[in-house]
N, C-alpha and C. Protein backbone atom coordinates (compact mmCIF):
# COMPACT_ATOMS: atom_id res chain seq x y z
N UNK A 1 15.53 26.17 -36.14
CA UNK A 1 15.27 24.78 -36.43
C UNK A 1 16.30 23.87 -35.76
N UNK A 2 17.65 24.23 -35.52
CA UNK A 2 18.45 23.44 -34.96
C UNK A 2 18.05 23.08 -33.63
N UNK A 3 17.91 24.41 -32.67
CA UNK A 3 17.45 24.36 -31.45
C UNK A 3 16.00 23.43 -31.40
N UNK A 4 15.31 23.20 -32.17
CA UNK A 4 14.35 22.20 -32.34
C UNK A 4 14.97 20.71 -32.30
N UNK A 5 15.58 20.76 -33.42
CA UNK A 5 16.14 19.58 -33.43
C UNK A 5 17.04 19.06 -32.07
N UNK A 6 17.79 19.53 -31.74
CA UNK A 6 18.41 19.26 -30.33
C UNK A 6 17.53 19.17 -29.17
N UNK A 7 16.31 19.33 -29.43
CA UNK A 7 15.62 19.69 -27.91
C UNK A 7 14.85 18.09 -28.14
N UNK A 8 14.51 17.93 -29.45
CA UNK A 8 13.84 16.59 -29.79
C UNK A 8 14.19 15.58 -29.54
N UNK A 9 16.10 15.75 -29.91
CA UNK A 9 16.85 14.68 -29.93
C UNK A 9 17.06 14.34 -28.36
N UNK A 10 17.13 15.67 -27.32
CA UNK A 10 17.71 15.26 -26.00
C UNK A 10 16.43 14.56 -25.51
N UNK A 11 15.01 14.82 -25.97
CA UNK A 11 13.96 14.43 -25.23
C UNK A 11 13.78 12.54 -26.14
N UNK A 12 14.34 12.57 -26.93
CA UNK A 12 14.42 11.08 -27.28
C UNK A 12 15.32 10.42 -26.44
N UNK A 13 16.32 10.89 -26.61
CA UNK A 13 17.34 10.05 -25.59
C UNK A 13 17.02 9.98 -23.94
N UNK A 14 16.29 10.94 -23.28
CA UNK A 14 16.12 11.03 -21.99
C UNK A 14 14.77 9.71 -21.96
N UNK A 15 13.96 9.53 -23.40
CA UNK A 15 12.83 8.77 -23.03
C UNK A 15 13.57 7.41 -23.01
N UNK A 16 14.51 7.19 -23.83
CA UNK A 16 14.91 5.41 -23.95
C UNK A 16 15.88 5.64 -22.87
N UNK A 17 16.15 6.71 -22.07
CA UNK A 17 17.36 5.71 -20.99
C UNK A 17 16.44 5.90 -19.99
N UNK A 18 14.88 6.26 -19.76
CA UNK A 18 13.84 5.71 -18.88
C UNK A 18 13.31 4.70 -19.15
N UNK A 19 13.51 4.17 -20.07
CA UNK A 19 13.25 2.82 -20.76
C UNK A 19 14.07 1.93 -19.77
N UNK A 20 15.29 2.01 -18.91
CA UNK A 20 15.56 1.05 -18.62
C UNK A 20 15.52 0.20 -17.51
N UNK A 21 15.16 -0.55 -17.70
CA UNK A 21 14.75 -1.53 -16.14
C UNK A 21 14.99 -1.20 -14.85
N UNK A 22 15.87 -0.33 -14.95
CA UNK A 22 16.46 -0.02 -13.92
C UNK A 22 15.36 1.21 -13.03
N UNK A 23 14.76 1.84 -13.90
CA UNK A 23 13.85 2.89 -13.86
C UNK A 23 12.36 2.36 -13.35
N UNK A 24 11.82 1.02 -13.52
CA UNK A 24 10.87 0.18 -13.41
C UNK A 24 10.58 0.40 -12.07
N UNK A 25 9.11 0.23 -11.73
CA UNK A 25 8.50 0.08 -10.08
C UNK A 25 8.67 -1.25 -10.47
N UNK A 26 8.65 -1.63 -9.02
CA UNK A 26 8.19 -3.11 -8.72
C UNK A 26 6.73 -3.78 -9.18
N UNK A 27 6.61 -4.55 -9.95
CA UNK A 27 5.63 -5.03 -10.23
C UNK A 27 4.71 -5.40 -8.59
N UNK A 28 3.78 -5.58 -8.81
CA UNK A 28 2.66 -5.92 -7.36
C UNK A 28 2.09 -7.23 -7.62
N UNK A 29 2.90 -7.77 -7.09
CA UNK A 29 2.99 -9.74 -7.33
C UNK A 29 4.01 -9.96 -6.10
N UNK A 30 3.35 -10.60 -5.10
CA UNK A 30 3.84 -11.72 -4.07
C UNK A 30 3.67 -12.84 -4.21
N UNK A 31 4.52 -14.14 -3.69
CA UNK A 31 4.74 -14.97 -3.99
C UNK A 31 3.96 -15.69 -2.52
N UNK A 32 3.75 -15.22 -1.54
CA UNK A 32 3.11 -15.47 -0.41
C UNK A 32 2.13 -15.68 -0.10
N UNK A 33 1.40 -16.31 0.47
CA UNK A 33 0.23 -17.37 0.89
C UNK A 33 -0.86 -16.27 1.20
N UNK A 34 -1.74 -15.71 0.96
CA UNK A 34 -2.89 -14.75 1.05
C UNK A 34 -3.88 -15.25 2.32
N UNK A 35 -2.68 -15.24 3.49
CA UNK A 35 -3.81 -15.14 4.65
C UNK A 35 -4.50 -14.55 4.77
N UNK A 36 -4.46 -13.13 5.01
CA UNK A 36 -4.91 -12.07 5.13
C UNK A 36 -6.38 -11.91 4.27
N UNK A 37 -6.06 -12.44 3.07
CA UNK A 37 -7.37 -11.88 2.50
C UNK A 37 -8.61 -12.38 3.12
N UNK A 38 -9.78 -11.43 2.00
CA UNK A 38 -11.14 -11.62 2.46
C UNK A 38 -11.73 -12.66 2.59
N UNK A 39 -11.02 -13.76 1.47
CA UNK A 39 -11.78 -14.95 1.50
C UNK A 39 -11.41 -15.48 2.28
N UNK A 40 -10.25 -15.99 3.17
CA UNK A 40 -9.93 -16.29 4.52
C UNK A 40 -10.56 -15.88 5.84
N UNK A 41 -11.26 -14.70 5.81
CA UNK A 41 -12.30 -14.20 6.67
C UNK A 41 -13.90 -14.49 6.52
N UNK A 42 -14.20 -14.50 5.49
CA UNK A 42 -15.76 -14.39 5.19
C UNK A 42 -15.73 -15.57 3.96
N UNK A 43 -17.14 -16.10 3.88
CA UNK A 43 -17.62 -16.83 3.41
C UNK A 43 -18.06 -15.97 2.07
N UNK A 44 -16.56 -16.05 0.94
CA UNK A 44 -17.20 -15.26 -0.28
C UNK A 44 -17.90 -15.81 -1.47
N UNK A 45 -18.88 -16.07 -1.93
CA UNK A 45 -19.64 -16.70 -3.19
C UNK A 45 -18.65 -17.12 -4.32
N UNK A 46 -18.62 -18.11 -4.72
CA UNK A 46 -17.63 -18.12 -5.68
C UNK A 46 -17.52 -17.54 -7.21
N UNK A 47 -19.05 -16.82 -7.66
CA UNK A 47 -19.50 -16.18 -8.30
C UNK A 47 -18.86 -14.74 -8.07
N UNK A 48 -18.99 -13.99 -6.79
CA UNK A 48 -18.57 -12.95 -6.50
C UNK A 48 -17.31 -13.13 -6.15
N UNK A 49 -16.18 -13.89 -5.84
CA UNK A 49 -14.77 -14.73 -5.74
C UNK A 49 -14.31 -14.27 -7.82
N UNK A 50 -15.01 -15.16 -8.18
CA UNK A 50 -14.45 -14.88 -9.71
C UNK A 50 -14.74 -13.16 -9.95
N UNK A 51 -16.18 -12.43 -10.09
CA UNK A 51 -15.84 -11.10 -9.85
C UNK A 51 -15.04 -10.17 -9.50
N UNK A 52 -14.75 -10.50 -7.87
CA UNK A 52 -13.60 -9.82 -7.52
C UNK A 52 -12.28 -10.10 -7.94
N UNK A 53 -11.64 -11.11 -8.49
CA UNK A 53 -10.60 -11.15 -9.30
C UNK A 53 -10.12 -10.82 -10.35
N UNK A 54 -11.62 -10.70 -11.57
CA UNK A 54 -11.80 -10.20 -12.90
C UNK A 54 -11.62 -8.38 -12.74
N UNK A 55 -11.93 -8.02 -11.69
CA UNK A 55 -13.10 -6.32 -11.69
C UNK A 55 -11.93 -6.07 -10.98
N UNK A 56 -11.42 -6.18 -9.81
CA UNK A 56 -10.91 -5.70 -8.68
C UNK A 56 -9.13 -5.81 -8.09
N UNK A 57 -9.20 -7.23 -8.52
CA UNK A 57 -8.08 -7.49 -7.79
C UNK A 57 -6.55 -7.45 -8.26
N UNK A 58 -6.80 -6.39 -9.53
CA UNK A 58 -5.47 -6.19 -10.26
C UNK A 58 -5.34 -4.57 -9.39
N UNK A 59 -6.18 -3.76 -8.94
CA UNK A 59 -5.46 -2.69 -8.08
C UNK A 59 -5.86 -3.00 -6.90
N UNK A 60 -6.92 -3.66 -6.54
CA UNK A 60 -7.19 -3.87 -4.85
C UNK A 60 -6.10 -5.06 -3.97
N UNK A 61 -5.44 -5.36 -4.35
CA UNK A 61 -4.59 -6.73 -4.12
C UNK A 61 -3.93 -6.78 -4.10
N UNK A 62 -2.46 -7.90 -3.35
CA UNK A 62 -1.42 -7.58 -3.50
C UNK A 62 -0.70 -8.66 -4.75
N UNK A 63 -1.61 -8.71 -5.77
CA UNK A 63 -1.35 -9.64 -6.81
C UNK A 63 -1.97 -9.18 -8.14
N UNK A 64 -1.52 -8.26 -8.73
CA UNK A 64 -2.01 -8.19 -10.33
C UNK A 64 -1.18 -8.67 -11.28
N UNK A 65 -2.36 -9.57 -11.68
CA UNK A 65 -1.73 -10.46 -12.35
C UNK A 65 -1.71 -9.83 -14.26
N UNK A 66 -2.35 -8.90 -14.10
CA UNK A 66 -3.10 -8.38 -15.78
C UNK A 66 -2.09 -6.80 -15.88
N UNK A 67 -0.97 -7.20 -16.08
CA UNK A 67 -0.41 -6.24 -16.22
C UNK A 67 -0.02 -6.04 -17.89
N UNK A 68 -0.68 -5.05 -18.81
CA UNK A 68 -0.65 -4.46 -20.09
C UNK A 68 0.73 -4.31 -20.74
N UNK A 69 0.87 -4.29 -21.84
CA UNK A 69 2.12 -4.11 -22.81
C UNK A 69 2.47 -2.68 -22.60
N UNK A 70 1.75 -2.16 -22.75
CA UNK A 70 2.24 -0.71 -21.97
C UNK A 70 2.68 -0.38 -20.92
N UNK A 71 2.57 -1.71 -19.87
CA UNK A 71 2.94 -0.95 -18.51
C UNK A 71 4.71 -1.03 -18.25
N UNK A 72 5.42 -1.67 -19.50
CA UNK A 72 6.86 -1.39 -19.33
C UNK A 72 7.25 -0.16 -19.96
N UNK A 73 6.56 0.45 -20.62
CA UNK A 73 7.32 1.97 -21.12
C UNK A 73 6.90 2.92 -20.09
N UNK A 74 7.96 4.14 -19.80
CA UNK A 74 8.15 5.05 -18.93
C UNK A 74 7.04 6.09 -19.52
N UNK A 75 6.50 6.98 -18.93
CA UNK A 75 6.06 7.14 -17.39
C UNK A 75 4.91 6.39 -17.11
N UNK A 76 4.31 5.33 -17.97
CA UNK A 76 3.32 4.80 -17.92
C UNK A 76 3.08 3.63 -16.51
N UNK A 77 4.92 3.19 -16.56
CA UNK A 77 4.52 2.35 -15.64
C UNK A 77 4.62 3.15 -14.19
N UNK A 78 5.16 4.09 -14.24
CA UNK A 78 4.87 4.63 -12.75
C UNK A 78 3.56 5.29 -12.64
N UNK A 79 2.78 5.52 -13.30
CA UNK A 79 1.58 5.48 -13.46
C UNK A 79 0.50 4.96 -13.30
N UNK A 80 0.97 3.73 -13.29
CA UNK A 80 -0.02 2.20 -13.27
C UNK A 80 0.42 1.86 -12.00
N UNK A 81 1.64 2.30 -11.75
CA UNK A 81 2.29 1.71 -10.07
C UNK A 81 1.96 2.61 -8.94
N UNK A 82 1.88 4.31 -9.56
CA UNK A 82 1.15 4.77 -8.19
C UNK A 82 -0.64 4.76 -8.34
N UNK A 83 -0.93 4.32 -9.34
CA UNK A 83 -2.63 4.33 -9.31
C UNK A 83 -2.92 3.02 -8.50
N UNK A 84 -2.06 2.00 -8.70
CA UNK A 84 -2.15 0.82 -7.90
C UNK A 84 -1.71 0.96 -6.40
N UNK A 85 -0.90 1.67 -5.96
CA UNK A 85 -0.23 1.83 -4.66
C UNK A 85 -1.51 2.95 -3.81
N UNK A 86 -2.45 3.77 -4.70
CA UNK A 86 -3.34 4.33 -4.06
C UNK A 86 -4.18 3.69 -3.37
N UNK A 87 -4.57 2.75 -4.66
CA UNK A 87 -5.97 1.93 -4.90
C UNK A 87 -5.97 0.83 -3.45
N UNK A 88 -4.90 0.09 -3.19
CA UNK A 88 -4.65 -0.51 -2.06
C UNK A 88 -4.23 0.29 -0.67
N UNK A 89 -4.14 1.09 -0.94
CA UNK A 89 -4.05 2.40 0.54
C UNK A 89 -5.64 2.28 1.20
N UNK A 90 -6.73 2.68 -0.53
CA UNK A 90 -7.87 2.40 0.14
C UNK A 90 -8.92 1.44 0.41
N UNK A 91 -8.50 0.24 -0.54
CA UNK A 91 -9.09 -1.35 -0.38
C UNK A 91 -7.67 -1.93 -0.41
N UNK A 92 -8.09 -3.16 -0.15
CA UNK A 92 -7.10 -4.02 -0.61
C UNK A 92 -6.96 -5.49 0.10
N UNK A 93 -7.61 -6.00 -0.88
CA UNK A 93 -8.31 -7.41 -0.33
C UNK A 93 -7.95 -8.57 -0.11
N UNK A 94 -6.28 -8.26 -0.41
CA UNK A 94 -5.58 -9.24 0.19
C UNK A 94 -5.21 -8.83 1.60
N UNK A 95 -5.56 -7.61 2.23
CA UNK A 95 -5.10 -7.81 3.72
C UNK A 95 -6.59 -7.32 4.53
N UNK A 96 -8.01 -7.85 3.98
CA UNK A 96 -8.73 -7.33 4.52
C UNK A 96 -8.32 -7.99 5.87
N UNK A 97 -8.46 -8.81 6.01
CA UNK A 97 -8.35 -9.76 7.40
C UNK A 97 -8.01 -8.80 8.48
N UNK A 98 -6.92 -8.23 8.16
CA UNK A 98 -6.24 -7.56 9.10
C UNK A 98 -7.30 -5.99 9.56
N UNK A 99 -8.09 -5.28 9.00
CA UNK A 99 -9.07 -4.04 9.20
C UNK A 99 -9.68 -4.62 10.58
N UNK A 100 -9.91 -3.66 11.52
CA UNK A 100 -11.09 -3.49 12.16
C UNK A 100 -12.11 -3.73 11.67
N UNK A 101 -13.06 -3.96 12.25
CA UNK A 101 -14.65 -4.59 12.01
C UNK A 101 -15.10 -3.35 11.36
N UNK A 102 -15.00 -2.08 12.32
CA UNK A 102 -15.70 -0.26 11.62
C UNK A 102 -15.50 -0.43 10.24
N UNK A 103 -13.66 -0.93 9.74
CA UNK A 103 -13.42 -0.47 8.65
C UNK A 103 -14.09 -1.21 7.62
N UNK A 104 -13.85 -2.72 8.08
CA UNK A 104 -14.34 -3.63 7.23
C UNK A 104 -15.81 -3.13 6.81
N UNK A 105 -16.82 -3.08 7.90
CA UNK A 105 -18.11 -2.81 7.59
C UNK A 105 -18.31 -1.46 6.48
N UNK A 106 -17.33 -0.24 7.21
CA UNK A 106 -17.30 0.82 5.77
C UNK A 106 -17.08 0.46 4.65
N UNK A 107 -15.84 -0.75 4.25
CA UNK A 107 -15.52 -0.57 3.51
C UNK A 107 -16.25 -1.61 2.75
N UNK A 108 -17.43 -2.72 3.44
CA UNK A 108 -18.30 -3.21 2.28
C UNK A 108 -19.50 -2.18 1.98
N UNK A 109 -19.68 -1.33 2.71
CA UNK A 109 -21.27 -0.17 2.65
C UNK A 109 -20.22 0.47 1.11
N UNK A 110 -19.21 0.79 1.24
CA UNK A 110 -18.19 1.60 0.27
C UNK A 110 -18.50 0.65 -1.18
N UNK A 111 -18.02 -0.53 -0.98
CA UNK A 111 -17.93 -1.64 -2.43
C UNK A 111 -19.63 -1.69 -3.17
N UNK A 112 -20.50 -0.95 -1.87
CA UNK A 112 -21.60 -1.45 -2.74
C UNK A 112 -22.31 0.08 -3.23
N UNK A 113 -21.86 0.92 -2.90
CA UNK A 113 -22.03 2.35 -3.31
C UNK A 113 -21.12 2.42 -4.54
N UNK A 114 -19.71 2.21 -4.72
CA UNK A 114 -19.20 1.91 -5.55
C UNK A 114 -19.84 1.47 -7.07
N UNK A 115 -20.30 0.26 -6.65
CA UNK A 115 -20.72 -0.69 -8.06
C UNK A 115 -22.15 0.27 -8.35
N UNK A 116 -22.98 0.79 -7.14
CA UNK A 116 -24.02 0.79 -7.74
C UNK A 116 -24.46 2.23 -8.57
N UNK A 117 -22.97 3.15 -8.11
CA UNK A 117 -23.12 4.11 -9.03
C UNK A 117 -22.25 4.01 -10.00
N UNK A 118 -21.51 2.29 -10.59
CA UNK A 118 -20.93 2.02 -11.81
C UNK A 118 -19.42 3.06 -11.50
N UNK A 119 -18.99 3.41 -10.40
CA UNK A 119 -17.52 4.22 -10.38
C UNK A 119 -16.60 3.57 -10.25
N UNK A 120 -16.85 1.93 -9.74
CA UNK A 120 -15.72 0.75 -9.84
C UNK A 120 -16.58 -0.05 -10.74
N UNK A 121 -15.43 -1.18 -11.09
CA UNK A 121 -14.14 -0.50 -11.75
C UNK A 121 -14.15 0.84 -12.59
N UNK A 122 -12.55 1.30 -12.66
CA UNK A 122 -12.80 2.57 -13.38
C UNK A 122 -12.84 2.33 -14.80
N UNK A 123 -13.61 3.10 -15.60
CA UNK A 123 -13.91 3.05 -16.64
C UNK A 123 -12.56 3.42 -17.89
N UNK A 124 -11.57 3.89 -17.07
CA UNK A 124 -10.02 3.59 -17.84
C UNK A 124 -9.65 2.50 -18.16
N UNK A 125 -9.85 1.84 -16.99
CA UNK A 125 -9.63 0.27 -16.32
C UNK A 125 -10.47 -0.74 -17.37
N UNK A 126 -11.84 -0.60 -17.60
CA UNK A 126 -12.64 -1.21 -18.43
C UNK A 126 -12.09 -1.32 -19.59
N UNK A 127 -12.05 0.18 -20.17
CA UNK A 127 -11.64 -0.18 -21.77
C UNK A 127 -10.74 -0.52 -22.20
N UNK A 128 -9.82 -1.24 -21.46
CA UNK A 128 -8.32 -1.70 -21.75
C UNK A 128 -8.66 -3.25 -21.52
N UNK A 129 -9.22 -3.71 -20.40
CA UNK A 129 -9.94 -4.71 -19.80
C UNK A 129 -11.15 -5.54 -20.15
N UNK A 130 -11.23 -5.76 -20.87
CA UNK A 130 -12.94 -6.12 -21.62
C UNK A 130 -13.21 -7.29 -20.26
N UNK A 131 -12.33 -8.16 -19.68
CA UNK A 131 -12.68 -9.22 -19.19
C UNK A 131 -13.25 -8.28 -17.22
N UNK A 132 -12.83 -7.12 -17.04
CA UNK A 132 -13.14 -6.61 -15.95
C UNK A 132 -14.77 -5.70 -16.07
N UNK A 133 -15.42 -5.66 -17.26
CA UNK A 133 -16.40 -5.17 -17.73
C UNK A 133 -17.56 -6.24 -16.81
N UNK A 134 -18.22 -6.29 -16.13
CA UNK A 134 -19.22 -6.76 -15.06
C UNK A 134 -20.50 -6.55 -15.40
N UNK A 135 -21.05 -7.66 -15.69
CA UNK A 135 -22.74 -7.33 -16.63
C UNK A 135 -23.26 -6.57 -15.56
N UNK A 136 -25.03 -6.37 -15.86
CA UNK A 136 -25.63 -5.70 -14.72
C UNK A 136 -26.36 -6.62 -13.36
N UNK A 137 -26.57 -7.99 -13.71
CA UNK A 137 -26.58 -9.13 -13.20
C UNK A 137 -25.65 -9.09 -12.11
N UNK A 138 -24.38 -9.17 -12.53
CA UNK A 138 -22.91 -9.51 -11.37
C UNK A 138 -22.83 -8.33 -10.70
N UNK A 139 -22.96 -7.43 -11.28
CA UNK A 139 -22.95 -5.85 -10.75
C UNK A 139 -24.13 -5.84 -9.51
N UNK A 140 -25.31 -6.23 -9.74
CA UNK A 140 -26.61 -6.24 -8.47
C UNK A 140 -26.12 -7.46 -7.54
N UNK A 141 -25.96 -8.62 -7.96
CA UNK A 141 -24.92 -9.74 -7.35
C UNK A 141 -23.72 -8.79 -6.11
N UNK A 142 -22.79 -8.47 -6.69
CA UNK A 142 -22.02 -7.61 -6.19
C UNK A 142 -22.77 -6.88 -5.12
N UNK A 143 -23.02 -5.85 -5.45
CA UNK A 143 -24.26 -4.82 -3.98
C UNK A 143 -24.94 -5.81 -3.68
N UNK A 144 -25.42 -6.89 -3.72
CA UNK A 144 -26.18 -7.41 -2.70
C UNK A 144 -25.72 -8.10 -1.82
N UNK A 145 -24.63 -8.56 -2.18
CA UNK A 145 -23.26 -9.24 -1.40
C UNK A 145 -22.87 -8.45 -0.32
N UNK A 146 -22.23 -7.58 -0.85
CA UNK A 146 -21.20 -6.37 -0.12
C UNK A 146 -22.63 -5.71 0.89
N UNK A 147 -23.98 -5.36 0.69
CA UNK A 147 -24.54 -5.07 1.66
C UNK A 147 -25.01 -6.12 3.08
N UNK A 148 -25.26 -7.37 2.02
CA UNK A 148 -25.64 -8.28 3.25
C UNK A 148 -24.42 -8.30 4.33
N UNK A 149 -22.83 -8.18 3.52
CA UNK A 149 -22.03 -8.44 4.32
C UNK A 149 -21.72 -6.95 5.12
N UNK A 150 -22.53 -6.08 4.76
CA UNK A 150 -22.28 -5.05 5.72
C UNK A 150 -22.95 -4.88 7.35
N UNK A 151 -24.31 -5.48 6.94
CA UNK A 151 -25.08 -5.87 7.89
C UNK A 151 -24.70 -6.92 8.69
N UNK A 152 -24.10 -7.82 8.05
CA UNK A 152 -23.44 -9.01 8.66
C UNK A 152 -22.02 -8.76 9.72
N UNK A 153 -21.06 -7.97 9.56
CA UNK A 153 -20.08 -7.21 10.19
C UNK A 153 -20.51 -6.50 11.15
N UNK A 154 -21.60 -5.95 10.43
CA UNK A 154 -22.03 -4.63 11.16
C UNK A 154 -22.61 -5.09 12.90
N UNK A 155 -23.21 -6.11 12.61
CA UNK A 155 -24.22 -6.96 14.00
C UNK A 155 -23.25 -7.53 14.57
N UNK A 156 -22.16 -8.46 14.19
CA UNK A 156 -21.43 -9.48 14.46
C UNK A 156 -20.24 -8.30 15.35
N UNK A 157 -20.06 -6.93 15.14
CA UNK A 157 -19.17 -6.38 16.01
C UNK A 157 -19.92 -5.64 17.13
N UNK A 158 -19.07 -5.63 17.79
CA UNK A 158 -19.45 -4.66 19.38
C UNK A 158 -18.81 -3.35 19.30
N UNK A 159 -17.89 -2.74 18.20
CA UNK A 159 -17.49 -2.10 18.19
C UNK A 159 -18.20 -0.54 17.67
N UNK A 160 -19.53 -0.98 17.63
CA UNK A 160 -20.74 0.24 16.18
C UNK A 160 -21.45 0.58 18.02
């Protein structure tokens, strides 16, 4: 029982001195002017504009702004910081601007395969999120967007 007790006590103390700030990722908040993004490139609906901010743009972006009471306790926030550091590896819509036309066009054929088999947002993401929950309305809104604009990329480059 002692050896219990000591193993409890060292794993308490190892959790509160990860507790300390010092241990923290960087939150994913710039203070910088969002050239880059999509809406600077394309003509986005302001319907699908509010969507993508509600649904998307706390891991696709270089601005989440909806960061949880949980995301300051250890290991949670490195958790939330490499699920976010993925999530923008593979969208990330504050630097669409900058993609090739190929990618761009994949990556709206991608946003609308996405929604329409309901795999974005993730459903982790949802139930913490009630306000990222996307009726089925905004959701067909959404794919019809992201396809027109695939077709739209898709013609408009010389590069296909």
């Amino acid at each position: 029982m002692k050896k219990f007790k000591k193993i409890l006590i060292a794993l308490v103390i190892l959790f509160l001195i990860l507790q300390i700030p010092f241990f923290q990722p960087t939150k994913n908040f710039t203070e910088a002017e969002p050239v880059n993004d999509i809406t600077t490139v394309y003509d986005v609906p302001k319907d699908i504009q509010n969507n993508l901010h509600s649904a998307c743009y706390d891991c696709h972006s270089n601005y989440t702004k909806d960061y949880p009471w949980y995301s300051n306790i250890q290991p949670v926030s490195w958790w939330l910081d490499k699920h976010i550091v993925e999530a923008k590896k593979e969208l990330n819509f504050s630097e669409f601007a900058n993609y090739s036309a190929k990618r761009k066009a994949k990556k709206f054929k991608e946003i609308a395969e996405e929604m329409e088999e309901k795999t974005m947002p993730l459903p982790s993401y949802t139930l913490m999120h009630k306000h990222a929950r996307l009726s089925d309305a905004a959701i067909k809104d959404m794919i019809d967007w992201a396809r027109k604009m695939y077709v739209q990329v898709k013609a408009d480059s010389t590069a296909f």
